[in-house]
Each structure stands twice: as structure tokens, then as C-alpha cells.
C-alpha atoms as a PDB file:
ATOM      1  CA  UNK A   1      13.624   7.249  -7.844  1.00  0.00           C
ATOM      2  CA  UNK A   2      14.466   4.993  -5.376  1.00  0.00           C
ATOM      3  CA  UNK A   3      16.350   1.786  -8.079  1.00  0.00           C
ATOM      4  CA  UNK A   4      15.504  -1.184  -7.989  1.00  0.00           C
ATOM      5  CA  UNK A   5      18.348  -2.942  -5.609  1.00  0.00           C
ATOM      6  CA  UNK A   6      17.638  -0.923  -2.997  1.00  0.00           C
ATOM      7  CA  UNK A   7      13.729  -1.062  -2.715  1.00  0.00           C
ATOM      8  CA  UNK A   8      14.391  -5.053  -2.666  1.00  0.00           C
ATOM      9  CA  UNK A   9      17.170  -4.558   0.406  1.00  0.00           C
ATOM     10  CA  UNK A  10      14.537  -2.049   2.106  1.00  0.00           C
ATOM     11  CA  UNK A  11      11.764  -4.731   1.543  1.00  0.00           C
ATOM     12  CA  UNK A  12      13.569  -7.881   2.287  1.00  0.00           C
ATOM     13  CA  UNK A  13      14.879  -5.970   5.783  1.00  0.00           C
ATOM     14  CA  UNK A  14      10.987  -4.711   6.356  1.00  0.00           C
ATOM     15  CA  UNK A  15      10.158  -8.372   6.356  1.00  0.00           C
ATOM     16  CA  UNK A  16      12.774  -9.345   8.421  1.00  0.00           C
ATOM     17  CA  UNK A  17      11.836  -6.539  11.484  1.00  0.00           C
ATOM     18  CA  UNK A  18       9.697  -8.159  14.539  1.00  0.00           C
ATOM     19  CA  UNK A  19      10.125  -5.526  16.588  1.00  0.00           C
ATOM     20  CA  UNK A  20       6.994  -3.201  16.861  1.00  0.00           C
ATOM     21  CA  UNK A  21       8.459   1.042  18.488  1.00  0.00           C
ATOM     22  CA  UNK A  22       5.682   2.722  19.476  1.00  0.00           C
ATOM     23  CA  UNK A  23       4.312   5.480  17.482  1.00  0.00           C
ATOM     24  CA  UNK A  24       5.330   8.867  20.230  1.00  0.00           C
ATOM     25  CA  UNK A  25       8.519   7.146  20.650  1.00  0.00           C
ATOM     26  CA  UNK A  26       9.666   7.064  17.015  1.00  0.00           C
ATOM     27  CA  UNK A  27       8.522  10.896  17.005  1.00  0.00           C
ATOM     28  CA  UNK A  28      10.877  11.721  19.832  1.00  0.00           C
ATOM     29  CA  UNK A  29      13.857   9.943  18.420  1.00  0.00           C
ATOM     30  CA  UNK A  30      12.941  11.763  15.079  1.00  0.00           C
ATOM     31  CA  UNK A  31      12.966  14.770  16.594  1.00  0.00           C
ATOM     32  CA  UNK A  32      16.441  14.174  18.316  1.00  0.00           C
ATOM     33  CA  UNK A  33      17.878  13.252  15.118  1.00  0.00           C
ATOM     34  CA  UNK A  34      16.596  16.319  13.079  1.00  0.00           C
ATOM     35  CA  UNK A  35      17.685  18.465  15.709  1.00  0.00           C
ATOM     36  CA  UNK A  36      21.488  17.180  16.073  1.00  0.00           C
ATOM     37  CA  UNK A  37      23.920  17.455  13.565  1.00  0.00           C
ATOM     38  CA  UNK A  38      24.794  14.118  12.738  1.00  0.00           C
ATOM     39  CA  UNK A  39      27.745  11.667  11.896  1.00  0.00           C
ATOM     40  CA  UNK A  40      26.316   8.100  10.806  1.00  0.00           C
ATOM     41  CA  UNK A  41      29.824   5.620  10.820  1.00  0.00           C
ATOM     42  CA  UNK A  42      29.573   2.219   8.795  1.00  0.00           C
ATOM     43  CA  UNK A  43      31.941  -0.583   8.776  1.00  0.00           C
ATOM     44  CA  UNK A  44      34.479  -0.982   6.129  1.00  0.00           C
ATOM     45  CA  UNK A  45      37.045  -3.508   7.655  1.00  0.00           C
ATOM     46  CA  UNK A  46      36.951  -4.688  11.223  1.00  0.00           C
ATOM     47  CA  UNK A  47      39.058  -7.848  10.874  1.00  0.00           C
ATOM     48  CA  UNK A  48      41.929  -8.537  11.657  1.00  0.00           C
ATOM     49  CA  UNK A  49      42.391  -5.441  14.441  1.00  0.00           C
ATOM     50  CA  UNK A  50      41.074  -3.071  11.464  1.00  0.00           C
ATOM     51  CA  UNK A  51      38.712  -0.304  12.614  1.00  0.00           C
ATOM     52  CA  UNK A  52      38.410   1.137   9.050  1.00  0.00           C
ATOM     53  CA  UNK A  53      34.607   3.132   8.858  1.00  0.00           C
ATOM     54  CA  UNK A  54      32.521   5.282   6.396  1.00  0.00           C
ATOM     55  CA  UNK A  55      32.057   8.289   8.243  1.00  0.00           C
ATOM     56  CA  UNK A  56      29.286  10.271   6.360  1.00  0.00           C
ATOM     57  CA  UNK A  57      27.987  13.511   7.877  1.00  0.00           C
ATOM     58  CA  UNK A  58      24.181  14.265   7.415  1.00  0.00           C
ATOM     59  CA  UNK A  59      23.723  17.966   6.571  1.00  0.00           C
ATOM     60  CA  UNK A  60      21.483  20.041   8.150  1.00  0.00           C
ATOM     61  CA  UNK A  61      17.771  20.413   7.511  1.00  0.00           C
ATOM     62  CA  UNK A  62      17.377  16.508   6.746  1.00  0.00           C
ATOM     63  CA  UNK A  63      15.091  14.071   8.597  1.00  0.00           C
ATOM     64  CA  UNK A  64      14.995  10.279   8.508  1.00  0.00           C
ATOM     65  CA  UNK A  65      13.287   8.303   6.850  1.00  0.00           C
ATOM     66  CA  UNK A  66      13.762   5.424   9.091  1.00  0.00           C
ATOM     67  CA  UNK A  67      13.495   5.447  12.746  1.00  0.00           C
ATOM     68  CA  UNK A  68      16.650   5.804  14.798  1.00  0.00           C
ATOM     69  CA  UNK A  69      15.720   2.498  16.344  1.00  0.00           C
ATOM     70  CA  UNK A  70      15.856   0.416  13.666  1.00  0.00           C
ATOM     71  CA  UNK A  71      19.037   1.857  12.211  1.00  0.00           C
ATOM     72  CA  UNK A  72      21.737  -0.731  13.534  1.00  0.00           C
ATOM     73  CA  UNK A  73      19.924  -3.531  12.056  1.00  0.00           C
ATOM     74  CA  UNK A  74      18.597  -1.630   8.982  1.00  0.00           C
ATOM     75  CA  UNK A  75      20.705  -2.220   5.280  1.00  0.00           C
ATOM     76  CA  UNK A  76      19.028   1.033   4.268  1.00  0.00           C
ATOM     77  CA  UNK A  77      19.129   4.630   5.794  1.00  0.00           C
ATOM     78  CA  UNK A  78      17.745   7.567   4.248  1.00  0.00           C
ATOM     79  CA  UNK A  79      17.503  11.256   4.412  1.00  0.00           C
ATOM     80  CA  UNK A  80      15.540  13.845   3.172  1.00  0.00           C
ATOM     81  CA  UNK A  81      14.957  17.884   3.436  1.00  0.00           C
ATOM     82  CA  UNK A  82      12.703  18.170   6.700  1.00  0.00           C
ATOM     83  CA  UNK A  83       9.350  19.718   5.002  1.00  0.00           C
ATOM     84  CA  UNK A  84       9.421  17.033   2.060  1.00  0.00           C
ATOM     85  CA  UNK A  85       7.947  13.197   2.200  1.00  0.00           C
ATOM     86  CA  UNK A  86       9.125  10.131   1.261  1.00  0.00           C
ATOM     87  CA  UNK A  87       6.959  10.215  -1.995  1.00  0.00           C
ATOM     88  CA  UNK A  88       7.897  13.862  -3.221  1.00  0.00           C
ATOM     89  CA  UNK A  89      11.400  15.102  -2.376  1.00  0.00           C
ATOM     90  CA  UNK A  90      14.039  17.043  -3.856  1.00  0.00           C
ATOM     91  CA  UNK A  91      17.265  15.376  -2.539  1.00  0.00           C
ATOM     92  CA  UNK A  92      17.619  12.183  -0.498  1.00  0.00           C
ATOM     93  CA  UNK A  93      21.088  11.076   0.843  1.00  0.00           C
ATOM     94  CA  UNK A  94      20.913   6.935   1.276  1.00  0.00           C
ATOM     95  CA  UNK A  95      23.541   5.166   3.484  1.00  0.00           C
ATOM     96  CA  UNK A  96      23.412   1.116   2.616  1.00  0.00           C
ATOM     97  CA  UNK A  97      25.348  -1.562   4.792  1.00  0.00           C
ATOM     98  CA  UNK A  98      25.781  -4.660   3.847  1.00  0.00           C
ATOM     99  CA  UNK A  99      27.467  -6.809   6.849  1.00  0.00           C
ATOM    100  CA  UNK A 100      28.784  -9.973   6.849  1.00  0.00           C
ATOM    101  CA  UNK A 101      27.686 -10.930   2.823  1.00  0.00           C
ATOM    102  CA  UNK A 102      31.286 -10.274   1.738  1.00  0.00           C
ATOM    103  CA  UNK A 103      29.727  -8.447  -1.175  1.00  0.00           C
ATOM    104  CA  UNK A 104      32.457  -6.052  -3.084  1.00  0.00           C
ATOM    105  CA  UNK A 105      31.823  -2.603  -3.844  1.00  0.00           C
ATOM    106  CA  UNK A 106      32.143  -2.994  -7.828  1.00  0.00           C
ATOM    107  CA  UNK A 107      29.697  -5.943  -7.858  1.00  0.00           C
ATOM    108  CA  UNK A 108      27.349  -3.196  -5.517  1.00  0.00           C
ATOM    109  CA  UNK A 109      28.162  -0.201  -7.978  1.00  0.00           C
ATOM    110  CA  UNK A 110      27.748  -2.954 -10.898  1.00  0.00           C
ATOM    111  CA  UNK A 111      24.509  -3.993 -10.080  1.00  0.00           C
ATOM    112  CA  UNK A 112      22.961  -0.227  -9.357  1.00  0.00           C
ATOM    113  CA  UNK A 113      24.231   1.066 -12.953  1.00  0.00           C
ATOM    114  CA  UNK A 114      22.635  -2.226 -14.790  1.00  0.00           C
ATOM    115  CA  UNK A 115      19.294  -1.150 -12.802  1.00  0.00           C
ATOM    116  CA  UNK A 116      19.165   2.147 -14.095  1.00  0.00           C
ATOM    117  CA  UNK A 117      20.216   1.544 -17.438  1.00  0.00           C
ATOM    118  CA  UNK A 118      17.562  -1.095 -17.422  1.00  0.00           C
ATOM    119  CA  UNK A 119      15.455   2.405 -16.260  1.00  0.00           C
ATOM    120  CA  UNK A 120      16.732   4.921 -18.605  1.00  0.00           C
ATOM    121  CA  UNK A 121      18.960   3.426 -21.410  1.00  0.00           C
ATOM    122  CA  UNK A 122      19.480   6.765 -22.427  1.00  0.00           C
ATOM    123  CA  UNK A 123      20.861   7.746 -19.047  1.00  0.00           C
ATOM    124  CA  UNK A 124      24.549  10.237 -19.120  1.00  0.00           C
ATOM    125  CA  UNK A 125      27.558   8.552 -16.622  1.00  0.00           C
ATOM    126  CA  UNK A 126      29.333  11.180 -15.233  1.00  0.00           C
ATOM    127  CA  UNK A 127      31.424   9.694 -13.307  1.00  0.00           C
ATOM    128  CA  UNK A 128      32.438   5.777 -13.047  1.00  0.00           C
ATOM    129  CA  UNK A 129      36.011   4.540 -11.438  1.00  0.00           C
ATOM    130  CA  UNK A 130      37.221   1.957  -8.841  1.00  0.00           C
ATOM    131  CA  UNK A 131      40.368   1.510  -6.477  1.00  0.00           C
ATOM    132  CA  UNK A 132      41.755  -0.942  -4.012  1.00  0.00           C
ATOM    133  CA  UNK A 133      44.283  -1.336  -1.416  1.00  0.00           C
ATOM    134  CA  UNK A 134      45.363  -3.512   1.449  1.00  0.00           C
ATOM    135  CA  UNK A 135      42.407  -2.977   3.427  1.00  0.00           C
ATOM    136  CA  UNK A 136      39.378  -1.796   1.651  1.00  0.00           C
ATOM    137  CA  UNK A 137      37.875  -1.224  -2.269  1.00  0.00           C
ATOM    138  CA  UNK A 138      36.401   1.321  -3.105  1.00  0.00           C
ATOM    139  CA  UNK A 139      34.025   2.016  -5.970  1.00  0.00           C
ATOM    140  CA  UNK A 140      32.076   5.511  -7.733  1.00  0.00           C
ATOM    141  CA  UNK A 141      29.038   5.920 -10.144  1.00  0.00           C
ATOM    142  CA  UNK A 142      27.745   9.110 -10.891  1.00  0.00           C
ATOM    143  CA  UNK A 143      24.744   9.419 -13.392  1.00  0.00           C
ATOM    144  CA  UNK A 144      22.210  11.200 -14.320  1.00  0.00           C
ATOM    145  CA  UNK A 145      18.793  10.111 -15.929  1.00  0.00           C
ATOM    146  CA  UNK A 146      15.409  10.521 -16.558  1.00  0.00           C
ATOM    147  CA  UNK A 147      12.609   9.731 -14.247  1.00  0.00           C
ATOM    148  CA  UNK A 148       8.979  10.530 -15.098  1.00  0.00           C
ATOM    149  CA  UNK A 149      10.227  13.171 -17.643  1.00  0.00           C
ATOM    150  CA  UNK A 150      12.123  14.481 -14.438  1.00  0.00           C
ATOM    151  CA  UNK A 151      15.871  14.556 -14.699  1.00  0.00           C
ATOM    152  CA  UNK A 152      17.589  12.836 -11.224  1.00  0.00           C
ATOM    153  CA  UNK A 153      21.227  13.241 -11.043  1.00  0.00           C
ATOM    154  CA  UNK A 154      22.938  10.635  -8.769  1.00  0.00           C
ATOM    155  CA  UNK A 155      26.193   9.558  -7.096  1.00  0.00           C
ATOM    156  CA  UNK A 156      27.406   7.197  -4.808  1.00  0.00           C
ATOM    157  CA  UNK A 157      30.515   5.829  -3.510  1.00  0.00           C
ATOM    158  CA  UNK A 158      31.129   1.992  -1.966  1.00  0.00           C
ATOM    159  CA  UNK A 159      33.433   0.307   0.357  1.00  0.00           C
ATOM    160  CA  UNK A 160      34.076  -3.175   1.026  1.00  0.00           C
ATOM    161  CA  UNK A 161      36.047  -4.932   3.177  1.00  0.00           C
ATOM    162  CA  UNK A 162      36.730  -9.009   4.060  1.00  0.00           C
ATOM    163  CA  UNK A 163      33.466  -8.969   4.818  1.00  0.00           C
ATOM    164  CA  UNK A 164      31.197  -5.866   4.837  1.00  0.00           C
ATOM    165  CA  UNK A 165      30.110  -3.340   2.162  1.00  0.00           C
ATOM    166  CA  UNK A 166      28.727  -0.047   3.077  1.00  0.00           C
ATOM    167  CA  UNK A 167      28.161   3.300   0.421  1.00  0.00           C
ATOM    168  CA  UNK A 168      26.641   6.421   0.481  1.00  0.00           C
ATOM    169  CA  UNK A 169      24.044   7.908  -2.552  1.00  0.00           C
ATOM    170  CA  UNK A 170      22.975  11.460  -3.391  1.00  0.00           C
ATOM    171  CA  UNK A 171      20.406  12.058  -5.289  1.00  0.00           C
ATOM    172  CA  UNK A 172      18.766  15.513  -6.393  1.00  0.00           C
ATOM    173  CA  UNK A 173      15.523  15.594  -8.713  1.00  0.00           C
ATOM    174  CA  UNK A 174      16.647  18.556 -11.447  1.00  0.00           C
ATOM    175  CA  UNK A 175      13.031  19.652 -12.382  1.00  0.00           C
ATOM    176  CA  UNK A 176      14.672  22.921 -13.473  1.00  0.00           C
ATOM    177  CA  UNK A 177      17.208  20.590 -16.249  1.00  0.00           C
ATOM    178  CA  UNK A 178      19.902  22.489 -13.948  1.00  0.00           C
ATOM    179  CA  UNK A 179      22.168  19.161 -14.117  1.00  0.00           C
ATOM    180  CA  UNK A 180      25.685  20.512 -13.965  1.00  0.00           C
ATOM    181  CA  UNK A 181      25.017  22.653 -10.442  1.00  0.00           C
ATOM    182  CA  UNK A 182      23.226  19.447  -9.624  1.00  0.00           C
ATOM    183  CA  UNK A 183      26.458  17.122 -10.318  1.00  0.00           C
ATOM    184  CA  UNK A 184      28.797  19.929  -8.316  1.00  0.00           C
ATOM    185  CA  UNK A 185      26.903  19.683  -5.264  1.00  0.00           C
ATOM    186  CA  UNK A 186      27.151  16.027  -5.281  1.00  0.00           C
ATOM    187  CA  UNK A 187      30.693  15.694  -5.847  1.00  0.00           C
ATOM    188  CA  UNK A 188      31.198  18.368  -3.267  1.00  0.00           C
ATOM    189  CA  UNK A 189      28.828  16.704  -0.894  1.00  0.00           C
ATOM    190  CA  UNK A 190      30.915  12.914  -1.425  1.00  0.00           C
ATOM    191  CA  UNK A 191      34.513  15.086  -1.197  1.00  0.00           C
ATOM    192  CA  UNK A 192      33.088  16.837   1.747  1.00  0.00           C
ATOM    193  CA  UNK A 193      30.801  14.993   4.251  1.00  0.00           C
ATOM    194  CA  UNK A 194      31.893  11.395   3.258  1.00  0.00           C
ATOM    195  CA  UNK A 195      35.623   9.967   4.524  1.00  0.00           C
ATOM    196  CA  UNK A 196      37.031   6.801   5.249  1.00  0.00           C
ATOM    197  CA  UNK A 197      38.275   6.847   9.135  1.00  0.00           C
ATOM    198  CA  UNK A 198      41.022   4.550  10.775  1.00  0.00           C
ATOM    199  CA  UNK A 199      40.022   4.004  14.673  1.00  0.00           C
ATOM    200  CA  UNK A 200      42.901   1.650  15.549  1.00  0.00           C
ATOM    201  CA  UNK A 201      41.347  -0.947  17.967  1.00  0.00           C
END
């Protein structure tokens, strides 16, 4: 289940795209993508001489939802297994960018577990926690609820700087109930293919 935030950012940026990519040339940057392993960096903190990025690695076997083309001006990017849809997939790995809003990660985290509680009061947190430092916050939710009778286990983590916010989401749809393996390979997957990277300007 895509929550409610997010399908507003996805619609509100829909409505804001005027340009038109043809229809062979989105299948040929799809196919670049899907063929590459790839390494999507978002801005945490470039103030101030800061080069502090989200570097999230996009395993392989997962296609794009959006086109390549309208990734540096989309807030949403998403990922899913190649031989699923956009409708009925397993897993789907989100990236989110907010620039320039000066939107903090615990108001984003705060606002995506008040949607799905508003979803699934009955929903299990797993995981919840927030930090800060000189340069960045940072901000976790992991959950798991009910969707359709189907159980969707979901984490994310956010960043914000002075002015951006950027996070990364996993979610897996657990038709087998198998929630714990489902929580491990997130965890793993935030641990592992998700790091905060200092390119001094």
C-alpha cells in the first residue's frame, strides 16, 4: 500500500510535469536502469560547503517505476522486482526528496505513522527512534500492518538538513504471515544498501 503522504507528493509532482518523453525512449532508459546496478544519491545538507548525501543502492532484479528522466525533478522514486507491476508487487523500495521545504525528518516520519494508523489502528511498530547532530537529523519507523487482509511490513529511514529532506522505504507484502524474516530483510536492507556519505565540496 502505497500511504497516503506519498500518493499526494506523487500526484501533486504528476501535476506539476510539462514535459511529455516519448514512449521508445522511456523503454530504453528503463532498460539501462534495470540492467545497471545502481546507486541513487539524495541531498541531506549542501549548505554551508556540506556535501552530506543519502546514498541508497538499488538491488538487483528491480525496475522503476518512474522514468529515469523525470527522476531529478521527481519527490518520489520507486522500485519494484522486474516481472511484477505497479498494482501487484511483492516488495517496492521508495526513495522521497523533499528539496528546499526545510521539512524535518520527524515531522516526515510523524506524518507517515499517523497515516497508517489512520489505516490500520491495529498496526505493530517495530521499530521507532530519532537522532541529530551538527549537520543532519535523522529519523526511523518500522511497522507492520494490515492491508486488504494482507500483512505489509515497512521501514524507512529520513534525513534532513537546513533545507532538504530525503528517506528511503521498504516495503514487503507478507501474504505467507512470515513477518519476522520480513522485518530482518528490511533492517538488513536499511544497514546495508542505505548510508549517509560526506563528499567534501
Amino acid at each position: 500500500m502505497k500511504n497516503f503522504f506519498l500518493s499526494l507528493l506523487l500526484c501533486v509532482n504528476a501535476a506539476c510535469m510539462a514535459e511529455v518523453t516519448l514512449q521508445n525512449s522511456v523503454a530504453a532508459l528503463l532498460k539501462e536502469v534495470e540492467d545497471k546496478k545502481l546507486t541513487v544519491l539524495l541531498p541531506i545538507n549542501w549548505v554551508d560547503g556540506n556535501n552530506i548525501n543519502l546514498s541508497v543502492s538499488i538491488p538487483e532484479g528491480f525496475k522503476p517505476l518512474q522514468p529515469p528522466s523525470d527522476w531529478e525533478n521527481a519527490m518520489i522514486i520507486e522500485f519494484i522486482p522486474k516481472a511484477e507491476t505497479a498494482d501487484e508487487w511483492s516488495e517496492i523500495i521508495t526513495l522521497l526528496k523533499i528539496v528546499g521545504k526545510k521539512v524535518p525528518a520527524s515531522f516526515l516520519t510523524d506524518m507517515l505513522k499517523s497515516g497508517f494508523k489512520n489505516s490500520d489502528p491495529n498496526l505493530t511498530i517495530w521499530l521507532e527512534g530519532q537522532d541529530k547532530n551538527s549537520n543532519y537529523e535523522i529519523s526511523n519507523l518500522g511497522l507492520s500492518y494490515r492491508n486488504n487482509g494482507v500483512l505489509e511490513v515497512f521501514g524507512s529511514e529520513n534525513y534532513s538538513g537546513p533545507v532538504d529532506c530525503v528517506g528511503v522505504q521498504y516495503t514487503i507484502r507478507s501474504k505467507n504471515g512470515e513477518e519476522k524474516l520480513a522485518i530482518e530483510k528490511i533492517k538488513n536492507f536499511l544497514k546495508t544498501n542505505a548510508q549517509v556519505v560526506n563528499a567534501k565540496k
